[in-house]
C-alpha atoms as a PDB file:
ATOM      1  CA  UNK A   1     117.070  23.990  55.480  1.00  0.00           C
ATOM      2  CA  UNK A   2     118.022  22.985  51.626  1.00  0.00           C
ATOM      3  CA  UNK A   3     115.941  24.247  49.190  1.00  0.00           C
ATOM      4  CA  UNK A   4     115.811  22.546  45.833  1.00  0.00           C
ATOM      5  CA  UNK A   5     115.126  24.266  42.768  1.00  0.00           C
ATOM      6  CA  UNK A   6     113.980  21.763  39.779  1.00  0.00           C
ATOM      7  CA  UNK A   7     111.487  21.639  37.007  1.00  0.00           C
ATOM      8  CA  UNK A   8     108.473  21.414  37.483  1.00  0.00           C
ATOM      9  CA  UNK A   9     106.045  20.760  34.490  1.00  0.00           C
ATOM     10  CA  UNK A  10     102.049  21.268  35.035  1.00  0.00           C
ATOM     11  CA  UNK A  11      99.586  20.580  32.185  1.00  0.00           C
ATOM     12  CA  UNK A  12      95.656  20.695  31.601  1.00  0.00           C
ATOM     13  CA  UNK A  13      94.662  18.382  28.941  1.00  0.00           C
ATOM     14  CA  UNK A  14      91.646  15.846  27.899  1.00  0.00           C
ATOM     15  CA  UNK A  15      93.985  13.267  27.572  1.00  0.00           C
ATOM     16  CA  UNK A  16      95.256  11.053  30.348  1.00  0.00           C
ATOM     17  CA  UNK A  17      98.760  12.757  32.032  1.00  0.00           C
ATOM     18  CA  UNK A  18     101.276  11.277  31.050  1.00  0.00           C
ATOM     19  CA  UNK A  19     104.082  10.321  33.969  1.00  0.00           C
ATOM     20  CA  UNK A  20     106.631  13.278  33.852  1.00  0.00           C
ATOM     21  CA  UNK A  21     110.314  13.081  34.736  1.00  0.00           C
ATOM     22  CA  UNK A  22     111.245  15.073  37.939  1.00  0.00           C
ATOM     23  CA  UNK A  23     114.749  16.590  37.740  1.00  0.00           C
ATOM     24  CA  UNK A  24     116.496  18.504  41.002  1.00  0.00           C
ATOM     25  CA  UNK A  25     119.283  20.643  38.787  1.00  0.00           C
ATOM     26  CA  UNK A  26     120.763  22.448  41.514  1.00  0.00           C
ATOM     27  CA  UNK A  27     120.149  22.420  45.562  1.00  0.00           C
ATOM     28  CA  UNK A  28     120.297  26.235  47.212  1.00  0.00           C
ATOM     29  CA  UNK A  29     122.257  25.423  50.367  1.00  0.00           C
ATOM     30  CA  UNK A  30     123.181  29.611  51.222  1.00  0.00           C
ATOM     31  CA  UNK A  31     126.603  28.494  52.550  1.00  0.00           C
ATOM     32  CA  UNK A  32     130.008  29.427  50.876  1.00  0.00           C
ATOM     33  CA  UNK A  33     127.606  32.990  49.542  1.00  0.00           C
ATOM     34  CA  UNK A  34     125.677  30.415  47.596  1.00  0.00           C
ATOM     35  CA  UNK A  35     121.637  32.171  46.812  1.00  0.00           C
ATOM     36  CA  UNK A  36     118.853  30.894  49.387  1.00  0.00           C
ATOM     37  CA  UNK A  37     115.063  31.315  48.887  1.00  0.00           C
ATOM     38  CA  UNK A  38     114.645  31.484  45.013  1.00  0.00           C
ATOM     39  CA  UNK A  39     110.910  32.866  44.905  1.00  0.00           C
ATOM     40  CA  UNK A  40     109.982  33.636  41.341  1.00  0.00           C
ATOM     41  CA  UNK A  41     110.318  32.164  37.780  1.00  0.00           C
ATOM     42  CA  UNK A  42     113.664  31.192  35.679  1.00  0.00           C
ATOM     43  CA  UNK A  43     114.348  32.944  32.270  1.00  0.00           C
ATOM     44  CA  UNK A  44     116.642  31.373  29.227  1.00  0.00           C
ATOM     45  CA  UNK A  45     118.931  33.105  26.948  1.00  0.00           C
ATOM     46  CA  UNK A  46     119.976  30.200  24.925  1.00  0.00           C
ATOM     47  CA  UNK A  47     120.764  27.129  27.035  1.00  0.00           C
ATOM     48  CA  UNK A  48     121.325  28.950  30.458  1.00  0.00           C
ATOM     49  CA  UNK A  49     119.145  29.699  32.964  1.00  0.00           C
ATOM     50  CA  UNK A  50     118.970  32.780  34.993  1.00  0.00           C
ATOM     51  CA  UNK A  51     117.258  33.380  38.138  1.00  0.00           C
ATOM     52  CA  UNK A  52     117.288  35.728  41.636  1.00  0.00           C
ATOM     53  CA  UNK A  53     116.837  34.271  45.140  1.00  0.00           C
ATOM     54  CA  UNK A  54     115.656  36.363  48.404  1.00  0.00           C
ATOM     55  CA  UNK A  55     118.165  36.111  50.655  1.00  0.00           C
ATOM     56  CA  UNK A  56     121.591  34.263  50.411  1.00  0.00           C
ATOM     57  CA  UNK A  57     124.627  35.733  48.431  1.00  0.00           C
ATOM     58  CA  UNK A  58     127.709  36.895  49.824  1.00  0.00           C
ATOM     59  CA  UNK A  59     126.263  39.273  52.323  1.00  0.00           C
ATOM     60  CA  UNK A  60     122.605  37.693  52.719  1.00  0.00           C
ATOM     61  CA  UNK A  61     120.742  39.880  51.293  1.00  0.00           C
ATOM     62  CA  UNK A  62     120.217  38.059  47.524  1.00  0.00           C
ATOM     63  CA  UNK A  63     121.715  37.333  44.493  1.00  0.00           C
ATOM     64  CA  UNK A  64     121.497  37.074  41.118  1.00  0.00           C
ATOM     65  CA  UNK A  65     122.608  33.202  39.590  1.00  0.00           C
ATOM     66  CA  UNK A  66     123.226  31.223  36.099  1.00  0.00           C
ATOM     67  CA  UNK A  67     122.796  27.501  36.056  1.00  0.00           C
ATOM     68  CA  UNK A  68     124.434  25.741  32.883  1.00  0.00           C
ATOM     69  CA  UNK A  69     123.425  22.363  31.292  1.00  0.00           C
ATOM     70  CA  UNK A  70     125.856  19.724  31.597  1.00  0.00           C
ATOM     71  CA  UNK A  71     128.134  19.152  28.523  1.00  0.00           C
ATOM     72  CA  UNK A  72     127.629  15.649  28.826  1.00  0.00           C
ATOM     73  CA  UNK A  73     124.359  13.506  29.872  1.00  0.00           C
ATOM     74  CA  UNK A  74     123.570  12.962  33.516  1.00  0.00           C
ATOM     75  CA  UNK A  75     126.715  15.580  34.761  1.00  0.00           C
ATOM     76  CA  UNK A  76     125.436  18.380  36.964  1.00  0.00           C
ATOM     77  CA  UNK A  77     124.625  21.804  36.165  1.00  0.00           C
ATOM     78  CA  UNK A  78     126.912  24.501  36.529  1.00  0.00           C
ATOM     79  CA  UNK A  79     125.427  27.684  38.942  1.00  0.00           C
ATOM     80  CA  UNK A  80     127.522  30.823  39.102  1.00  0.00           C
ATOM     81  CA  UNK A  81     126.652  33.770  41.231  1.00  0.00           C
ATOM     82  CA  UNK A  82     126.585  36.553  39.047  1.00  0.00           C
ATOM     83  CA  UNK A  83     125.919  38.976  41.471  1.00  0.00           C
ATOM     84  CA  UNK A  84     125.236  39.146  45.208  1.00  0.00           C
ATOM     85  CA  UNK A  85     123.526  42.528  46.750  1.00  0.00           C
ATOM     86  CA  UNK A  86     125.082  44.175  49.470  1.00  0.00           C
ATOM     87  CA  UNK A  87     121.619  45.032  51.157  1.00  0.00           C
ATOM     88  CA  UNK A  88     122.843  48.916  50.127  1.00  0.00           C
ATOM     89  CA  UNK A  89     122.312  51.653  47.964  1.00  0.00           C
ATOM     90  CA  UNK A  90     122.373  48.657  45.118  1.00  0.00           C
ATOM     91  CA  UNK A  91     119.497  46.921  46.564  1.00  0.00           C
ATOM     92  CA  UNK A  92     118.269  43.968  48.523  1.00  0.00           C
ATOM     93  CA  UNK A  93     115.799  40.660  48.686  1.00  0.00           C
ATOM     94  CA  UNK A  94     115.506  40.108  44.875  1.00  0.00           C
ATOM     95  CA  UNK A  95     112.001  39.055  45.283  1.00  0.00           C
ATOM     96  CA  UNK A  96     111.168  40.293  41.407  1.00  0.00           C
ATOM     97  CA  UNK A  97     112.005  37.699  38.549  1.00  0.00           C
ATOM     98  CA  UNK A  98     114.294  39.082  35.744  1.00  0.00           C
ATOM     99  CA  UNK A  99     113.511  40.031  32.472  1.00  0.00           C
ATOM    100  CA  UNK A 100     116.661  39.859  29.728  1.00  0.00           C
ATOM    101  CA  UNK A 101     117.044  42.352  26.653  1.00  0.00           C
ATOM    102  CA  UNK A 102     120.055  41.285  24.467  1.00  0.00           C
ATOM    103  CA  UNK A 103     122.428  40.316  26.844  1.00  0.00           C
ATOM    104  CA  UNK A 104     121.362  42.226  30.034  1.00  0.00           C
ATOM    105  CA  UNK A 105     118.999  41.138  32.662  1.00  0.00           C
ATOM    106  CA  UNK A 106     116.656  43.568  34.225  1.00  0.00           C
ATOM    107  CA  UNK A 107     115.593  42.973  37.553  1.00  0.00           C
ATOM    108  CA  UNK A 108     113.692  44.692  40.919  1.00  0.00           C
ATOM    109  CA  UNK A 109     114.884  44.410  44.836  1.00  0.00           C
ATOM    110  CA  UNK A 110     112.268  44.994  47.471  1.00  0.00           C
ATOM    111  CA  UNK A 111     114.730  46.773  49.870  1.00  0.00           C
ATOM    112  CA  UNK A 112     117.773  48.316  49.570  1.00  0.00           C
ATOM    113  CA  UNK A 113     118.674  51.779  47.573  1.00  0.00           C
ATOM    114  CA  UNK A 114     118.303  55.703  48.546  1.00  0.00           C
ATOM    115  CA  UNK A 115     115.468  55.246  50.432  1.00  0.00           C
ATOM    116  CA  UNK A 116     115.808  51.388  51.241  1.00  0.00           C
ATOM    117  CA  UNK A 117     112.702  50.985  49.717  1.00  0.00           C
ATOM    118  CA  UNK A 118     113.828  48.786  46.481  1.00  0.00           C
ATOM    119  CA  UNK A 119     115.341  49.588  43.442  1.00  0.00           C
ATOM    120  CA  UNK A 120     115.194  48.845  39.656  1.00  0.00           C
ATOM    121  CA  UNK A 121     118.587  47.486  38.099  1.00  0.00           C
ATOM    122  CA  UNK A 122     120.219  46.052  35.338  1.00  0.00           C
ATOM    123  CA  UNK A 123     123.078  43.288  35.274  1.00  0.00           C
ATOM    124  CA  UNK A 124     125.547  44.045  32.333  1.00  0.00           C
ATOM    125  CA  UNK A 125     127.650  40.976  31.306  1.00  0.00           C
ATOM    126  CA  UNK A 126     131.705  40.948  31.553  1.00  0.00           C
ATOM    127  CA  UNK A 127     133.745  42.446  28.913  1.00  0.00           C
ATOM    128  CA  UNK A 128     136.074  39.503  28.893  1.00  0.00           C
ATOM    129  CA  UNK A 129     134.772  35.973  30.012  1.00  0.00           C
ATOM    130  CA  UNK A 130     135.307  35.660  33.974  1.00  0.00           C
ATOM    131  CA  UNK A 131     135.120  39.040  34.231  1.00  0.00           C
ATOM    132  CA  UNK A 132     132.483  40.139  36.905  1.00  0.00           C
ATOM    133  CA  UNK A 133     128.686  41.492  36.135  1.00  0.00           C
ATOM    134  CA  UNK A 134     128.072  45.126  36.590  1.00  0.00           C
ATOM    135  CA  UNK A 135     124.941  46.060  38.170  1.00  0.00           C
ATOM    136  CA  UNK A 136     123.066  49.585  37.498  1.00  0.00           C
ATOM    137  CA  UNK A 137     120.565  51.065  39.864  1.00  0.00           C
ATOM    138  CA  UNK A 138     118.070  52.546  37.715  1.00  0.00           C
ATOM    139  CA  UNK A 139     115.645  53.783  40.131  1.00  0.00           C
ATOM    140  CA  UNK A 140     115.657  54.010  43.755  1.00  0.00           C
ATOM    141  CA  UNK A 141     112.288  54.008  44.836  1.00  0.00           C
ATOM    142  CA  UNK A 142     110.429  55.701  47.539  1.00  0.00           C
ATOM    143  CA  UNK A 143     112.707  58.982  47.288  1.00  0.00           C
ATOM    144  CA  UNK A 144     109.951  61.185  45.873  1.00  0.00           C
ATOM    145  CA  UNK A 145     106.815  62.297  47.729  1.00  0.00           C
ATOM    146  CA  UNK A 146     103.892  59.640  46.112  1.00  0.00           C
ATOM    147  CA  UNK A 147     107.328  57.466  44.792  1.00  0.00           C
ATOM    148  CA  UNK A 148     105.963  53.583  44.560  1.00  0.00           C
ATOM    149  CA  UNK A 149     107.817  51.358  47.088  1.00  0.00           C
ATOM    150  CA  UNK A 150     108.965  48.093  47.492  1.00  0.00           C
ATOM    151  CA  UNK A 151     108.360  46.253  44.085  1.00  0.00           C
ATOM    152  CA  UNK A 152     108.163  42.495  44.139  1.00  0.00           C
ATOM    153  CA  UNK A 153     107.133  41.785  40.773  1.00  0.00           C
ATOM    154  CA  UNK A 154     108.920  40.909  38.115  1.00  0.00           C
ATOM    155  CA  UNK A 155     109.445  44.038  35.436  1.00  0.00           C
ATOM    156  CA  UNK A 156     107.857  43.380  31.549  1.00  0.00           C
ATOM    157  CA  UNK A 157     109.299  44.396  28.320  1.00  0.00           C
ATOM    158  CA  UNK A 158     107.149  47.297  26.365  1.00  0.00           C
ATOM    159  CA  UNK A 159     108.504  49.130  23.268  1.00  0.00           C
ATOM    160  CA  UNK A 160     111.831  50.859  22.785  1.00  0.00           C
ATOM    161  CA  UNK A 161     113.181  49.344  25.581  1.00  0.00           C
ATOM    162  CA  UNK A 162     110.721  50.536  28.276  1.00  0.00           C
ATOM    163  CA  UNK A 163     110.278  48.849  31.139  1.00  0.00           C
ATOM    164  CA  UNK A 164     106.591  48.278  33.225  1.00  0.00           C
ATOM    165  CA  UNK A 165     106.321  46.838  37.127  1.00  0.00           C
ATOM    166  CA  UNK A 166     104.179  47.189  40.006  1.00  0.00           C
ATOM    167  CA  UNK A 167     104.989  48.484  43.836  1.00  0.00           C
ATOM    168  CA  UNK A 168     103.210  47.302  46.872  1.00  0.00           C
ATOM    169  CA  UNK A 169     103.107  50.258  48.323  1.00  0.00           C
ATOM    170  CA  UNK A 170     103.094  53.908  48.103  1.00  0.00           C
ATOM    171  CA  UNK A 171     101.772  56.251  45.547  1.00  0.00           C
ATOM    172  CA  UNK A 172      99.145  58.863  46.483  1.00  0.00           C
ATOM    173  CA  UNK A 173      97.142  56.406  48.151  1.00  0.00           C
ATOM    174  CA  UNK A 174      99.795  54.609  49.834  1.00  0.00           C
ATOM    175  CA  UNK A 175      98.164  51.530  48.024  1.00  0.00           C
ATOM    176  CA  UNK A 176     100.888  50.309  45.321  1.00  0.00           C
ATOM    177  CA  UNK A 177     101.383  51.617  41.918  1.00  0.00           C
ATOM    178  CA  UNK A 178     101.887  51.391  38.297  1.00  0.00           C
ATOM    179  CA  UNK A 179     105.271  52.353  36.411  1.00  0.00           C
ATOM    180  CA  UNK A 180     107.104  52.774  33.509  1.00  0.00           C
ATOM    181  CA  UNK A 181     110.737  53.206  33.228  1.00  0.00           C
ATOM    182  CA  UNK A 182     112.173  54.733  30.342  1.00  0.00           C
ATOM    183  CA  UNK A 183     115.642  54.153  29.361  1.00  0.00           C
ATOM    184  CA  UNK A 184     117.988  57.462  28.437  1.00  0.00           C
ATOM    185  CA  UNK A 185     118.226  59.127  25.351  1.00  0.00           C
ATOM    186  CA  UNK A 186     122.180  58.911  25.042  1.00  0.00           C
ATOM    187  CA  UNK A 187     124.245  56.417  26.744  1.00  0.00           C
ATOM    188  CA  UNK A 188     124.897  56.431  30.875  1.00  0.00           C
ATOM    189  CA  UNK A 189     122.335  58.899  31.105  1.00  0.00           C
ATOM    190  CA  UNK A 190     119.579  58.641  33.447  1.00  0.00           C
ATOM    191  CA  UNK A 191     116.279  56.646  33.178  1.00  0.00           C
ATOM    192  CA  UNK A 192     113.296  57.842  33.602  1.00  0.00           C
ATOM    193  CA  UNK A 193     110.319  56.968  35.825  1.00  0.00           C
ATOM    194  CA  UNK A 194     106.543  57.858  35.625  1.00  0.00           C
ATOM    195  CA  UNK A 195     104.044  56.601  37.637  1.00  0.00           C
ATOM    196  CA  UNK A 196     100.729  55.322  35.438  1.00  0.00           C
ATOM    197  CA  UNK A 197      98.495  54.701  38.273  1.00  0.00           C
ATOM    198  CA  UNK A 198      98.027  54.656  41.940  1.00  0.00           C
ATOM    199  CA  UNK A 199      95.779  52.257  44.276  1.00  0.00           C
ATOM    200  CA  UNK A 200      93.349  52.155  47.095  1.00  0.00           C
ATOM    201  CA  UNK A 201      94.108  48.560  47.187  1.00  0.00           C
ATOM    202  CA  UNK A 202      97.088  47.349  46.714  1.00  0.00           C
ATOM    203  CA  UNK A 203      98.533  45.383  44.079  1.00  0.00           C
ATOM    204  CA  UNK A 204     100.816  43.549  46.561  1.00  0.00           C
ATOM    205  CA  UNK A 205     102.919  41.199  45.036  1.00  0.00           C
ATOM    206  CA  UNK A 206     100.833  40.972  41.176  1.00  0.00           C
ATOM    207  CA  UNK A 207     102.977  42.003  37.818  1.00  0.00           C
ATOM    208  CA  UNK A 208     101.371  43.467  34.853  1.00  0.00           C
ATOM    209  CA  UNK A 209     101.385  41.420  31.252  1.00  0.00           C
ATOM    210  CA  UNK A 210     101.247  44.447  28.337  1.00  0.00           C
ATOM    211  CA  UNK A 211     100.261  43.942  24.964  1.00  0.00           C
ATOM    212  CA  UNK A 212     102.885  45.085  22.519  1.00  0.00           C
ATOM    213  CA  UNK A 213     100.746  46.513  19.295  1.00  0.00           C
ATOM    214  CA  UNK A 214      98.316  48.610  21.538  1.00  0.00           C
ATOM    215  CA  UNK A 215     100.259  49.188  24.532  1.00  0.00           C
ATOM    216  CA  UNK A 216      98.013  48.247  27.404  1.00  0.00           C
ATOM    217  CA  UNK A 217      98.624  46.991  29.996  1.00  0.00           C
ATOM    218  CA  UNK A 218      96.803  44.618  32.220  1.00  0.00           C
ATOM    219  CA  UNK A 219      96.969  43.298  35.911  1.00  0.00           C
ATOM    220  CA  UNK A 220      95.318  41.958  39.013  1.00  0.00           C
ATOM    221  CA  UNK A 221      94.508  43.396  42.371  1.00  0.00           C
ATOM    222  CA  UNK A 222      94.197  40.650  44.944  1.00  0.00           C
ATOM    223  CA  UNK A 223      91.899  41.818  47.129  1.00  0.00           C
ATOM    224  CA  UNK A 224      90.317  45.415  45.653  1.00  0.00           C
ATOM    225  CA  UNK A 225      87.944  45.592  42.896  1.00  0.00           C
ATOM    226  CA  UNK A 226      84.017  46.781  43.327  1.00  0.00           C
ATOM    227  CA  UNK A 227      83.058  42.960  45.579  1.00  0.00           C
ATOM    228  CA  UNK A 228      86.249  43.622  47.546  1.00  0.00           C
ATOM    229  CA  UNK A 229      87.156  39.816  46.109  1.00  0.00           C
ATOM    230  CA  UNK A 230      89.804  41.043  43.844  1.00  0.00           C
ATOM    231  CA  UNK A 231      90.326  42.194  39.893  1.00  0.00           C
ATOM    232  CA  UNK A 232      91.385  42.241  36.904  1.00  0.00           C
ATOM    233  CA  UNK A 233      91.971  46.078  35.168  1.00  0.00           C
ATOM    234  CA  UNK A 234      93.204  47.422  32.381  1.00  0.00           C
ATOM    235  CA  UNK A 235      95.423  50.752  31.575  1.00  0.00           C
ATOM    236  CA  UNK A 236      95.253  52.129  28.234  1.00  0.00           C
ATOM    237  CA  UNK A 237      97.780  54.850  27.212  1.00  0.00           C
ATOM    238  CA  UNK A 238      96.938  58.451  26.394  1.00  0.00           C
ATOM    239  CA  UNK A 239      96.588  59.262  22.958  1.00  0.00           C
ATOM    240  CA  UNK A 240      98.695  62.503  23.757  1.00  0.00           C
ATOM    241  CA  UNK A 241     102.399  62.173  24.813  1.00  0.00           C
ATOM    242  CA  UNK A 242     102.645  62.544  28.587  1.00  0.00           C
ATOM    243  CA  UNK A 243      98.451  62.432  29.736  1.00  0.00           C
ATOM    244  CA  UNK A 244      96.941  60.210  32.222  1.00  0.00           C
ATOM    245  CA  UNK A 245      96.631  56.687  31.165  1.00  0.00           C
ATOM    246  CA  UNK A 246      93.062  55.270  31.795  1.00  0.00           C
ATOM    247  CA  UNK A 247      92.266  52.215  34.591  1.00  0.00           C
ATOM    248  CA  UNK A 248      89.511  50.120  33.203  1.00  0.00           C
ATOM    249  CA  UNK A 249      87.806  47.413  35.355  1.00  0.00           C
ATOM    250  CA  UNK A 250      87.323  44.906  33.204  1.00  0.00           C
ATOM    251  CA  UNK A 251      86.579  41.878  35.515  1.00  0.00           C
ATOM    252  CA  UNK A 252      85.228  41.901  39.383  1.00  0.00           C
ATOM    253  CA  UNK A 253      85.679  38.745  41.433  1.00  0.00           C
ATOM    254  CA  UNK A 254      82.666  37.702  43.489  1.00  0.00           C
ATOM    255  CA  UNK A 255      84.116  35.178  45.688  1.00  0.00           C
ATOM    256  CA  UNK A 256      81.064  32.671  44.331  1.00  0.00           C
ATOM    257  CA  UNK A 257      81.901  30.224  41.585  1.00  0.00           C
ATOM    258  CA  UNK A 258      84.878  32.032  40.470  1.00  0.00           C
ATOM    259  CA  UNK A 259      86.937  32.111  43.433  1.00  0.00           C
ATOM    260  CA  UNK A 260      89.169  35.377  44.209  1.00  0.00           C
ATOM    261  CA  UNK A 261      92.297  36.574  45.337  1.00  0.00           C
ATOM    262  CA  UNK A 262      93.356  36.410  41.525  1.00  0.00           C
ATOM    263  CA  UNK A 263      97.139  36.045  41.025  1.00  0.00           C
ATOM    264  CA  UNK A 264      99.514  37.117  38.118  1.00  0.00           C
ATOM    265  CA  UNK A 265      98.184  36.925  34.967  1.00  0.00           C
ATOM    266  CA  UNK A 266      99.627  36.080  31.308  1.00  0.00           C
ATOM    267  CA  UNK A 267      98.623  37.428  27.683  1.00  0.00           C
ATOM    268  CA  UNK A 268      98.064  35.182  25.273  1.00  0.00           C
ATOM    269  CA  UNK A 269      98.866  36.208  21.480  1.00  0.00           C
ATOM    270  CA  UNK A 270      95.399  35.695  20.859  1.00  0.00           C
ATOM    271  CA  UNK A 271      94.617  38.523  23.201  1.00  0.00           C
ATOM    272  CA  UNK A 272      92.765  35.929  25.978  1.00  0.00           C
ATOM    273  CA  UNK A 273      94.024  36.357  30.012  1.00  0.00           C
ATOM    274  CA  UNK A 274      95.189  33.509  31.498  1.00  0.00           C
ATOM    275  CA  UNK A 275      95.746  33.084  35.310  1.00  0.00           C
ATOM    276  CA  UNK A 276      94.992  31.704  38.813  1.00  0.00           C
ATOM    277  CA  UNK A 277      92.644  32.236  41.814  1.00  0.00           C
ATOM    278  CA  UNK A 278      91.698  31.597  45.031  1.00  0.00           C
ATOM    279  CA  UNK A 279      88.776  29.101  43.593  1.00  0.00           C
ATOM    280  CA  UNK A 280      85.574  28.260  44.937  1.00  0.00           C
ATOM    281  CA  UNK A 281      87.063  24.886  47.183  1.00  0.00           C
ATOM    282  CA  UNK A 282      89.901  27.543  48.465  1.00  0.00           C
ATOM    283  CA  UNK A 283      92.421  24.878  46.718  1.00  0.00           C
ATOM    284  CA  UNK A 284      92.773  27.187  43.698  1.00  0.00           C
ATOM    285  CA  UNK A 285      91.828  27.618  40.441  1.00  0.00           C
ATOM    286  CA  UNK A 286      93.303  28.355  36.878  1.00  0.00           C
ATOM    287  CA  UNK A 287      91.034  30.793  34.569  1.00  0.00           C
ATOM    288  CA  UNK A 288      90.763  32.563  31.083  1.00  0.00           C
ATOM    289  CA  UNK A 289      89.028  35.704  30.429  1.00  0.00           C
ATOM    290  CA  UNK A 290      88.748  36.400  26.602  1.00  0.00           C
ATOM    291  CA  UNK A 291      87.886  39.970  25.203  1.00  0.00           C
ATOM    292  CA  UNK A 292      84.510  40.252  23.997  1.00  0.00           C
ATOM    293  CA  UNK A 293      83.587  40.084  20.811  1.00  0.00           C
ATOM    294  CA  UNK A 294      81.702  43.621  20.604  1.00  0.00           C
ATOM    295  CA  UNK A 295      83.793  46.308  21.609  1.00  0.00           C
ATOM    296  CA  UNK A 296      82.166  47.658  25.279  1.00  0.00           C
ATOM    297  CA  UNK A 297      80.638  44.298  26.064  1.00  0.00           C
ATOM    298  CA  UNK A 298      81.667  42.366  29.019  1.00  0.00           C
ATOM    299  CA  UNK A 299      84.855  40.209  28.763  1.00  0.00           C
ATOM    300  CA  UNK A 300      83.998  36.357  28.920  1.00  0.00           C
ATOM    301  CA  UNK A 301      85.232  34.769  31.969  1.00  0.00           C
ATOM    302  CA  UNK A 302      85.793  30.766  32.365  1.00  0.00           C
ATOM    303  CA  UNK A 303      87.010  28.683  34.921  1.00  0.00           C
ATOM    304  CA  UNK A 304      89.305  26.224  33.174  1.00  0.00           C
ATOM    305  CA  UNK A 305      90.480  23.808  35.810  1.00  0.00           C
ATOM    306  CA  UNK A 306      90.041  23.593  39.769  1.00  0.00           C
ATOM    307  CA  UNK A 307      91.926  21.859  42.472  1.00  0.00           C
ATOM    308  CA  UNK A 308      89.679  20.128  44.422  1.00  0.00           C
ATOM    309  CA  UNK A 309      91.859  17.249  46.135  1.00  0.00           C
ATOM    310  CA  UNK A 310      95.224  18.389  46.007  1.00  0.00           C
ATOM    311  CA  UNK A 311      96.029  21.786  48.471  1.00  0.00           C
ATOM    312  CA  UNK A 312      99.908  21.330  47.883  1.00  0.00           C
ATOM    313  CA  UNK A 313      99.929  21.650  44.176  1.00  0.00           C
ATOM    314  CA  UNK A 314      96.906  24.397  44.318  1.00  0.00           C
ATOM    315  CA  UNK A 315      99.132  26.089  46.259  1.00  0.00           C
ATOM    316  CA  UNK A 316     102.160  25.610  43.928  1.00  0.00           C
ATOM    317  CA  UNK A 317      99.788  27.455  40.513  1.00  0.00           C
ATOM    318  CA  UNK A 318      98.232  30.258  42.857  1.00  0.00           C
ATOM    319  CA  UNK A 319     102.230  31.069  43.738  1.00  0.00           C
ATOM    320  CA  UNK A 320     103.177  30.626  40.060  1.00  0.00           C
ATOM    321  CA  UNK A 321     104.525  33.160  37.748  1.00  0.00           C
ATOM    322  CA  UNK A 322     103.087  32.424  34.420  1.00  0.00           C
ATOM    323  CA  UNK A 323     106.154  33.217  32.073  1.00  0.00           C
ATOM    324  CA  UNK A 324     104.810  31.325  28.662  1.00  0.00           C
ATOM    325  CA  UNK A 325     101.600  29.611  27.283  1.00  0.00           C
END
């Protein structure tokens, strides 16, 4: 089977849509250690595009790609494997999007490492053009008693260069967990990880979005929450170095006119939520949820567009990773 990766532009508006160009760029064919399975969103650092796929690589078990625009109008793209896992102690099955700082990309394997239980890495960039990408493990997960395991979302950017993600399991509760991952104080020394918070639930797959100027994060849990129809919580940071961050639950699905099952979600500057549900028609749904406007009061939840006719491309914004309003 080919898979073909291409983009794909969705858009709510009042105004009639407007007929959009589609554009395969590059088809993932696994052969000659080519990726297979990309699963989660493409980032930019200029005019490339960078991207992970499940399986595929030189020893099937993932990579890491580039694709370059053409020099010239209507030429092909140019993909380079940048890195293929071995399925190791350096990870496996990429699931996790990347996230790039400077010039190196940050990224999460649900297998693989110590405990073959994922890893957190980073992907340095050749000293000398054609030179081959270095790949750190930063954390092997699942080594530690209560260790998260097997993250599958893709890692956010917080302050100083710390890093936040999500495990689908493990943790006290064996449910998922929250983490940071702090880089080292001097150069090739170790990073550090702390776990935030621990489910019941289950985060499964779900990422976190964080706000930058107060430091909280926010995320989803699929099928948790106080109607057992999922949520969306918050996690606040201690106001003393090295406490317990606080879990807020600031909206409970019902599984009535709002749907369920909510999905990743994405911060606005404005401060608003943005993501996707189940929906009430099971075709899916795309919602806000603004803070309130009196701190303590209930956050404002809307319902801003449901599919109702169309399962394949409800199916396509419940799987998406929002990465930019």
């Amino acid at each position: 089977m080919r898979i073909a990766l291409a983009a794909l532009i969705l858009a709510c508006a009042t105004h009639p849509a407007q007929t959009q160009t589609f554009t395969t760029i590059h088809n993932f064919t696994g052969a000659s250690a080519d990726g297979f399975s990309p699963y989660s969103p493409l980032v930019r650092s200029g005019k490339v595009l960078y991207g992970t796929t499940l399986s595929g690589g030189a020893y099937n078990s993932g990579a890491v790609f580039s694709l370059a625009p053409p020099t010239s109008p209507g030429e092909h793209w140019t993909e380079k494997i940048l890195y293929s896992f071995t399925g190791g102690l350096d990870g496996a099955g990429p699931e996790a999007g990347l996230v790039i700082v400077g010039e190196v990309l940050y990224g999460a394997t649900n297998r693989g490492g110590a405990a073959n239980l994922g890893t957190a890495y980073s992907l340095t960039p050749p000293q000398s053009p054609g030179g081959p990408w270095t790949e750190t493990v930063l954390h092997s997960f699942g080594k530690e008693k209560f260790d998260g395991t097997t993250p599958a979302a893709t890692l956010v950017l917080g302050s100083r260069g710390t890093l936040y993600g999500t495990t689908a399991g493990g943790g006290r509760h064996n449910g998922g967990t929250v983490f940071q991952l702090s880089p080292p104080k001097s150069p090739g020394g170790m990073w550090t990880e702390q776990i935030l918070d621990t489910f019941v639930d289950g985060p499964r797959t779900t990422g976190v979005a964080i706000d930058l100027v107060s430091g909280i994060l926010y995320g989803t849990i699929p099928s948790g929450g106080s109607q057992a129809q999922g949520s969306i919580f918050s996690l606040t940071p201690p106001a003393v170095p090295g406490a317990a961050w606080t879990e807020s639950e600031i909206y409970s699905f019902t599984g009535d006119s709002d749907g369920g099952e909510p999905n990743t979600i994405l911060l606005a500057p404005s401060g608003v939520l943005y993501g996707a549900s189940h929906g009430l028609h099971s075709h899916g749904a795309a919602f806000s949820l603004a803070p309130p406007a009196v701190p303590g009061a209930a956050w404002i939840f809307t319902i801003l567009h449901e599919f109702k006719d169309s399962p394949d491309v409800a199916i396509v914004f419940r799987r998406a990773r929002f990465s930019a309003l």
